[in-house]
Protein backbone atom coordinates (compact mmCIF):
# COMPACT_ATOMS: atom_id res chain seq x y z
CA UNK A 1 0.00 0.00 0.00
CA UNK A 2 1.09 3.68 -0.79
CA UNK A 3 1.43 6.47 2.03
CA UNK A 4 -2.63 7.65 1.10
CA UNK A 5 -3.67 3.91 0.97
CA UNK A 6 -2.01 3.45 4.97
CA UNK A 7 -3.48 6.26 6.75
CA UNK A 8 -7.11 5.56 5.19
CA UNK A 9 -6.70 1.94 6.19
CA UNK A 10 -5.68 3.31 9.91
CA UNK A 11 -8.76 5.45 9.86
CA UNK A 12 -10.78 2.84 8.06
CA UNK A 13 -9.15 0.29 11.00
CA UNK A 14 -10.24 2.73 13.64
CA UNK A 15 -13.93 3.20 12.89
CA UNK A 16 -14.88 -0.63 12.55
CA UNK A 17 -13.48 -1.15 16.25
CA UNK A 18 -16.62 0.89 17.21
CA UNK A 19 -20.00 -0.17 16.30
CA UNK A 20 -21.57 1.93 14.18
CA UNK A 21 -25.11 2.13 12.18
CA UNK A 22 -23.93 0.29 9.28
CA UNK A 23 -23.51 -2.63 11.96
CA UNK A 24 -27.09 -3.02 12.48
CA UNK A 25 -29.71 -5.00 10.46
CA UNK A 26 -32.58 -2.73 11.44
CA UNK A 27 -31.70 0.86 11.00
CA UNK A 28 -35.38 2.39 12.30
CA UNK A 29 -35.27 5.19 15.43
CA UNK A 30 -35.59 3.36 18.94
CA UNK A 31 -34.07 2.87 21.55
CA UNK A 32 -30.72 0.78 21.91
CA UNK A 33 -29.79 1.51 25.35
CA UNK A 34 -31.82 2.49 28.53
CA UNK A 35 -29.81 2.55 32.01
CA UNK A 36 -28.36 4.96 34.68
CA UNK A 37 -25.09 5.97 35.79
CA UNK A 38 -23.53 6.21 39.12
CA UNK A 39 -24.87 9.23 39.76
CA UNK A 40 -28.69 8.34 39.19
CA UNK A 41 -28.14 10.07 35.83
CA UNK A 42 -30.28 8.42 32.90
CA UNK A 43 -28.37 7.12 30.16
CA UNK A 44 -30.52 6.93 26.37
CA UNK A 45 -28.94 5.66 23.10
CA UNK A 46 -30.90 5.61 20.13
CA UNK A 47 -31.39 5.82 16.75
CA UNK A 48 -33.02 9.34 16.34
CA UNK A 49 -35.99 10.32 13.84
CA UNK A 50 -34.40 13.17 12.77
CA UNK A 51 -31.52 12.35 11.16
CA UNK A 52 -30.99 8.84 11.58
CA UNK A 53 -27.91 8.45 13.44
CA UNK A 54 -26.91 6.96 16.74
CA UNK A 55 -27.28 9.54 19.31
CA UNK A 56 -25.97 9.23 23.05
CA UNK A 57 -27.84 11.09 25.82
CA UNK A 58 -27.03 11.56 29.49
CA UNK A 59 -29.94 13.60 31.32
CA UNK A 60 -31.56 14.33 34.69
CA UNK A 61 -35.70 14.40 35.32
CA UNK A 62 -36.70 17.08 37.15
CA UNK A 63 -40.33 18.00 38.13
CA UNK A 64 -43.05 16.09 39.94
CA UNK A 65 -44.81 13.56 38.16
CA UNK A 66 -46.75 14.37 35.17
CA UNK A 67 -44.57 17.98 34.87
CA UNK A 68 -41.30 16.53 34.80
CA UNK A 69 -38.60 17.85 32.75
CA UNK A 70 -35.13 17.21 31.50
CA UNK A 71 -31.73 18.55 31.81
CA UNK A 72 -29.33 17.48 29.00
CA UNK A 73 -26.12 16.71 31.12
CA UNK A 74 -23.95 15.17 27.61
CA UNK A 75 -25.34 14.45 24.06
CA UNK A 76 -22.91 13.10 21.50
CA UNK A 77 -24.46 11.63 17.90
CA UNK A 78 -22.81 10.35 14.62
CA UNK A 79 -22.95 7.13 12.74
CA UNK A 80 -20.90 5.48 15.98
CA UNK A 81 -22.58 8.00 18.35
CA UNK A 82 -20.03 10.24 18.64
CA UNK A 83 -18.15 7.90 20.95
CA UNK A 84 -13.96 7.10 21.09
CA UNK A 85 -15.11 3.31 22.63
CA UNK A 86 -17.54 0.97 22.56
CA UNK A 87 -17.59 1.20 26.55
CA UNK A 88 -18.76 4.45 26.61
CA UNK A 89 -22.26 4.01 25.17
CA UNK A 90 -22.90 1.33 28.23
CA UNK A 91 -23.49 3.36 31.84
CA UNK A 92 -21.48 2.30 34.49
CA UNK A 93 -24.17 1.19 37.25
CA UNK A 94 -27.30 -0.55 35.76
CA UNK A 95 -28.93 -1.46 32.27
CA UNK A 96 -32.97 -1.95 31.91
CA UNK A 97 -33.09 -5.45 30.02
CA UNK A 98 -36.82 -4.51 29.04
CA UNK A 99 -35.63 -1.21 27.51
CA UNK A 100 -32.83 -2.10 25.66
CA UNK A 101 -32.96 -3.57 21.81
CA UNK A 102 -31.48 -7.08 21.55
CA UNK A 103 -29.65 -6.68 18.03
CA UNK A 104 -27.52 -3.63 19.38
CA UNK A 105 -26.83 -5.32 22.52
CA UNK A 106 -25.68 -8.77 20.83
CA UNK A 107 -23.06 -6.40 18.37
CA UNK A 108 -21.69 -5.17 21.76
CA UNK A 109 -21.57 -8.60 23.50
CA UNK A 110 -19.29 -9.66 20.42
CA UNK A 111 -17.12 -6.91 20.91
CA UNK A 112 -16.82 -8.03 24.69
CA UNK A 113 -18.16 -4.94 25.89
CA UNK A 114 -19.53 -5.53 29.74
CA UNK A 115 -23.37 -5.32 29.83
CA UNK A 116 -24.62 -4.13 33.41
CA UNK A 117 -28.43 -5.22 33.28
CA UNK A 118 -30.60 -5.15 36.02
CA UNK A 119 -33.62 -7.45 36.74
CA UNK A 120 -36.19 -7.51 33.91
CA UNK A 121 -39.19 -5.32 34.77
CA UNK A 122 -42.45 -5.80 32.22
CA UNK A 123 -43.86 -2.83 33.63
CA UNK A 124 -41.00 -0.67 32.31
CA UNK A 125 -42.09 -1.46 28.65
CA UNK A 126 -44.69 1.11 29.83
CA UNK A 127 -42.09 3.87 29.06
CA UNK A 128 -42.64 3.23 25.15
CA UNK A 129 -45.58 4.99 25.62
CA UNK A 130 -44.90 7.49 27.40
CA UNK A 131 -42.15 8.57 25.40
CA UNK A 132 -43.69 8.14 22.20
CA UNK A 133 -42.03 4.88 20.94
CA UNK A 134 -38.92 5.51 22.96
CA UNK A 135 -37.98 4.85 26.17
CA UNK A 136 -36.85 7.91 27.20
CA UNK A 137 -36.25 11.62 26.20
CA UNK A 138 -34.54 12.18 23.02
CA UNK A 139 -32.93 15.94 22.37
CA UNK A 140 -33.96 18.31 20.38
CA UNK A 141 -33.20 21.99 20.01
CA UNK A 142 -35.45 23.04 22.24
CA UNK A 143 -34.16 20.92 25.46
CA UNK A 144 -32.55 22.97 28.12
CA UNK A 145 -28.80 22.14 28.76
CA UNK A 146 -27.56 21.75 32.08
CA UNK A 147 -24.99 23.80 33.98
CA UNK A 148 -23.08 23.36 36.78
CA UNK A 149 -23.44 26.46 38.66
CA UNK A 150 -20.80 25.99 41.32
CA UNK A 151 -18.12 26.05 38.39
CA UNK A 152 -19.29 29.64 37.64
CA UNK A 153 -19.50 30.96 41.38
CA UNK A 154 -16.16 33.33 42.54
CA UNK A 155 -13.86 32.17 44.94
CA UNK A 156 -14.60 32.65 48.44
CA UNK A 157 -12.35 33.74 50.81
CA UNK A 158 -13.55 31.59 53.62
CA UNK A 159 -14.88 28.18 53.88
CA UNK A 160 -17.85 26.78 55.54
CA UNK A 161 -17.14 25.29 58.42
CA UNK A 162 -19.42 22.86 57.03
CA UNK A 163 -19.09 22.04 53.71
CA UNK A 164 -22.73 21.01 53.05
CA UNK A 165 -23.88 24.19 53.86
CA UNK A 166 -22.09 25.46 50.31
CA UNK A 167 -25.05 22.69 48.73
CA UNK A 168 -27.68 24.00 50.30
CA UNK A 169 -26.87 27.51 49.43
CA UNK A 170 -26.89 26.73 45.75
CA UNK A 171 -30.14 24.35 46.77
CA UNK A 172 -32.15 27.28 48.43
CA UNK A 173 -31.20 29.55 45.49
CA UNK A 174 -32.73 27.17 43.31
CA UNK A 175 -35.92 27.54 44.57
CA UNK A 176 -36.04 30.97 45.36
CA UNK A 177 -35.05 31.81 41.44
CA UNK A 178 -38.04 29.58 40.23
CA UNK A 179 -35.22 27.94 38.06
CA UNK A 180 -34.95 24.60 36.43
CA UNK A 181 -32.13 22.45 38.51
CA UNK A 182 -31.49 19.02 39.55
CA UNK A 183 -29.30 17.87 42.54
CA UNK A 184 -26.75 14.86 41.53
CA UNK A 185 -24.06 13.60 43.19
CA UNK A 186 -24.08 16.96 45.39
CA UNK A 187 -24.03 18.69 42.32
CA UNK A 188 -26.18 21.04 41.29
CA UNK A 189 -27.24 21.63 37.00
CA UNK A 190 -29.12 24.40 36.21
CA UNK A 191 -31.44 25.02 33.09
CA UNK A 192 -28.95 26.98 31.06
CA UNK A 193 -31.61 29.70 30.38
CA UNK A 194 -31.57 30.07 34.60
CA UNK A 195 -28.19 30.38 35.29
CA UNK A 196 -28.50 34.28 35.38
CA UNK A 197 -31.03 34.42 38.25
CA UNK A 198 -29.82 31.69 40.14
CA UNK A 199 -26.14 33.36 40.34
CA UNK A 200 -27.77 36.57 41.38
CA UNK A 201 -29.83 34.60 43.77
CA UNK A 202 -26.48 33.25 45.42
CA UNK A 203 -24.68 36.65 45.14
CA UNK A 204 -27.87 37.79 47.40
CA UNK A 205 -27.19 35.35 49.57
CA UNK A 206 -23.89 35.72 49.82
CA UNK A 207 -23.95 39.20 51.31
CA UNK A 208 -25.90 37.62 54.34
CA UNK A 209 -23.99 35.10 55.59
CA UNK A 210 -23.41 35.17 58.97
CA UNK A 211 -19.60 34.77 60.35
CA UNK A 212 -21.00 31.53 62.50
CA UNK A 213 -20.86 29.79 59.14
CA UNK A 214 -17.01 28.99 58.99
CA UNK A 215 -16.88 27.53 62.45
CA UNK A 216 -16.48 24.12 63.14
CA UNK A 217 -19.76 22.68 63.80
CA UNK A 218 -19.39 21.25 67.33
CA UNK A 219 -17.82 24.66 67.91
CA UNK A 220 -20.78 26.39 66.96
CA UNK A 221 -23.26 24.03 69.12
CA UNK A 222 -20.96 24.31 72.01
CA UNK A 223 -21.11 28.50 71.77
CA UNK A 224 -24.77 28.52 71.23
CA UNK A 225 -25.16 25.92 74.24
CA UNK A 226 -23.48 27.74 76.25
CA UNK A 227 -24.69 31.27 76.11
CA UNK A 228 -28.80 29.83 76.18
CA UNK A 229 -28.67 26.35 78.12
CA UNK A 230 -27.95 25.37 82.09
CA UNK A 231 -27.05 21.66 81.99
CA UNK A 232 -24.45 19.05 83.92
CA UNK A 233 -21.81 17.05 82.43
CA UNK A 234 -20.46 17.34 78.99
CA UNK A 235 -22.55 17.27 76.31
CA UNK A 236 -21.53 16.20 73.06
CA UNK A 237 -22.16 18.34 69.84
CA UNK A 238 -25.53 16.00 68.37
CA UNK A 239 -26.70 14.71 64.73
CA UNK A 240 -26.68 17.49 62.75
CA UNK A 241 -27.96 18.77 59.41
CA UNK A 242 -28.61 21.83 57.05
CA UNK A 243 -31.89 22.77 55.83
CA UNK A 244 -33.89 24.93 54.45
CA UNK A 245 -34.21 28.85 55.24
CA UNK A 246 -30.74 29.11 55.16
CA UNK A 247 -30.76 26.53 59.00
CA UNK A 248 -28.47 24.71 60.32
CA UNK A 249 -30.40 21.99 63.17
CA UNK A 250 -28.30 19.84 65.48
CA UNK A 251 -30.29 17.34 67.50
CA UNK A 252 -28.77 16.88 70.98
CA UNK A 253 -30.35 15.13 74.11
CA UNK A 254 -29.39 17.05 77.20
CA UNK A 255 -29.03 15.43 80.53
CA UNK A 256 -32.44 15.65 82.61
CA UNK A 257 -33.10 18.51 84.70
CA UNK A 258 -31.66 20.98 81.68
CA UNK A 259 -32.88 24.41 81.39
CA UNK A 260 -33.06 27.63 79.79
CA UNK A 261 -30.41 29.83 81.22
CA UNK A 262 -31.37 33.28 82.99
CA UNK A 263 -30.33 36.55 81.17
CA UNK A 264 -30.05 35.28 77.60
CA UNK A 265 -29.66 38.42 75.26
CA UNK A 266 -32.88 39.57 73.64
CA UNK A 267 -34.37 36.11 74.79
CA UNK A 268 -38.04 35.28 73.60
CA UNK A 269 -39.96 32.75 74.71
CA UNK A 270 -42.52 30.05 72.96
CA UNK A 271 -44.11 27.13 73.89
CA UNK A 272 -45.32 24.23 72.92
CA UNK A 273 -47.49 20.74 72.81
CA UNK A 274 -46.88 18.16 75.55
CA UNK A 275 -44.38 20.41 77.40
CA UNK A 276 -42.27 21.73 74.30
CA UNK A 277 -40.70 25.36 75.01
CA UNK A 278 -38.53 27.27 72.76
CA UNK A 279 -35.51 29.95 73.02
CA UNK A 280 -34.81 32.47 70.53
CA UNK A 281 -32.01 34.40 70.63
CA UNK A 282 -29.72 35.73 68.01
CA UNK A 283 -25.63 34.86 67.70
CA UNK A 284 -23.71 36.58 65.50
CA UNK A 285 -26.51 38.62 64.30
CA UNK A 286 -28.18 36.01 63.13
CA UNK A 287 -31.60 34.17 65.09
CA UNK A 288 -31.40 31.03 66.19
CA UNK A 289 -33.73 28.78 68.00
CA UNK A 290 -33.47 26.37 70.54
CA UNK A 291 -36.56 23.59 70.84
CA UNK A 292 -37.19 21.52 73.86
CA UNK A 293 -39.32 18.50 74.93
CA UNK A 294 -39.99 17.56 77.85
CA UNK A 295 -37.27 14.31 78.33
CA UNK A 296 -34.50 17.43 77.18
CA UNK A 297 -34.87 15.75 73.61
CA UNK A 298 -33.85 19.22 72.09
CA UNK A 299 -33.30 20.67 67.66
CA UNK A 300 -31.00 24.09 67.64
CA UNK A 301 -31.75 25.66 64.76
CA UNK A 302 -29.24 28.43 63.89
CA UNK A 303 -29.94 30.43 60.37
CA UNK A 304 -26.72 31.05 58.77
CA UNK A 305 -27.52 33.17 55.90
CA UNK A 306 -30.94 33.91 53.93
CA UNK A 307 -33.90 35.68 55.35
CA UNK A 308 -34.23 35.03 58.96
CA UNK A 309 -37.81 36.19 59.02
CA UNK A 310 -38.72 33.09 56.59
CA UNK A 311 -36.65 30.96 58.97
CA UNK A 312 -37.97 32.27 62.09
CA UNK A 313 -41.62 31.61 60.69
CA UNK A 314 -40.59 28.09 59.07
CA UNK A 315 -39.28 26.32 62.62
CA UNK A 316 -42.36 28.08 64.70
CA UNK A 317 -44.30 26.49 62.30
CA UNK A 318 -42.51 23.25 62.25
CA UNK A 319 -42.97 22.92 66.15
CA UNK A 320 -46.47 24.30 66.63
CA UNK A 321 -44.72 27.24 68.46
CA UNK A 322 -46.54 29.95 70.54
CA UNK A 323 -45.39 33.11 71.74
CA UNK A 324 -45.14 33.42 75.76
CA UNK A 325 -43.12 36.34 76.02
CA UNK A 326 -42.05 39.20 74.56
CA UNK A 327 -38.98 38.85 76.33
CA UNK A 328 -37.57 37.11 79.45
């Protein structure tokens, strides 16, 4: 062979490693490939409508059911799908058997490419219907991309003492923009088109953080413990976990006979059902409240950044909470 005739035959050489459209008996748009990745990420190859060619699609549902949604996370397409290996058009958790065509996945089996299926379901041939013949989405121009909106965020100067709270930021500015998004891996993808809004969202946010934010958690408990509550023996920092209204709850059971301390700055009182009173107070000026039961079972709830109006009525809420006192 000449110089031309080699590098043809190394391209030529290339492409047949990878199946491709020519490989397949039945060219007609369906599905090939239905699974999930890792990340709970759906995984679609098919044979699209449009143009014909094997397309690869990696996407997130988002919505409740009957309004859901997509996020296009990766979309590759070309006579091989626009992939370098035959691996990649296979996710790397789990395979629907029921949802998967049986001349695409015999081509891949001969190629010795690893088939991850899960238990065969009948009732997931329901998803031809739903998705017209498919079994899930297929792009088109009008289907949003997804962003990672962390990528796009400045540097901060100072960390979180927790790093979830940096998640629930992002999550809380989600829903406050209205915007399209979808939580994976502790990641969050936003609608491209909502990007905008949700960054300005987080910028607002931002701004409000209280200084409490980049202490150590147990840290944190043991300062607000300490300025509000009057109880023996140590008491280790409890479960805790971020929520929404910017909070930050730990749940701690105090030795019995705890109380509220005496002379707690700009203290307010509630109560509650079946014994329940409350503490709020404010640390760092930010408010925080302190919820107890009647065996000292007791939730801190400390708002780190947001509205603390919205979080103030949220947890009174949340505990059935009545005012006693304007102040104590």
């Amino acid at each position: 062979m000449n110089e031309q005739q080699y590098e043809h035959f190394k391209t030529e050489g290339a492409l047949r490693n990878i199946v491709c459209l020519d490989d397949l008996a039945d060219k007609s748009p369906r599905t090939l490939l239905f699974g999930y990745d890792v990340c709970r990420a759906t995984i679609h190859v098919y044979i699209d409508p449009s143009d014909g060619l094997i397309h690869v699609l990696k996407y997130t549902s988002t919505g409740t059911v009957g309004s859901e949604r997509f996020l296009v996370l990766s979309h590759t397409s070309g006579p091989h799908g626009g992939v370098a290996r035959n691996e990649q058009f296979v996710p790397d958790k789990r395979l629907y058997p029921e949802s998967c065509d049986l001349e695409f996945c015999r081509i891949l089996r001969r190629y010795d490419v690893s088939l991850p299926f899960t238990r065969f379901d009948s009732a997931g041939l329901s998803r031809l219907d739903r998705f017209g013949g498919f079994s899930g989405y297929v792009a088109t121009l009008a289907s949003q991309r997804g962003v990672l909106v962390a990528a796009l965020l400045p540097r901060q100067p100072k960390k979180f003492g927790d790093t979830r709270l940096s998640l629930q930021l992002l999550h809380e500015a989600c829903i406050d923009a209205e915007a399209h998004y979808a939580v994976l891996d502790d990641q969050v993808w936003v609608a491209e088109s909502d990007v905008s809004k949700v960054l300005k969202q987080v910028n607002a946010y931002h701004a409000t953080i209280s200084p409490a934010a980049m202490l150590d958690p147990a840290e944190l408990e043991d300062i607000v413990r300490d300025r509000s509550i009057c109880t023996w023996g140590y008491v280790p920092a409890g479960e805790s976990h971020v929520g929404r209204f910017g909070a930050y709850t730990y749940s701690v059971d105090y030795p019995e006979g705890t109380v509220f301390a005496d002379g707690v700055p700009d203290a307010i009182m509630y109560s509650g059902l079946d014994g329940v009173k409350a503490l709020r107070s404010t640390y760092e000026g930010r408010p925080y409240l302190i919820v107890m039961a009647a065996n000292c079972r007791t939730y801190v709830h400390i708002n780190l950044f947001g509205c603390p109006n919205r979080f103030l009525e949220e947890m009174v809420k949340r505990h059935h909470l009545e005012l006693v006192d304007e102040a104590r």
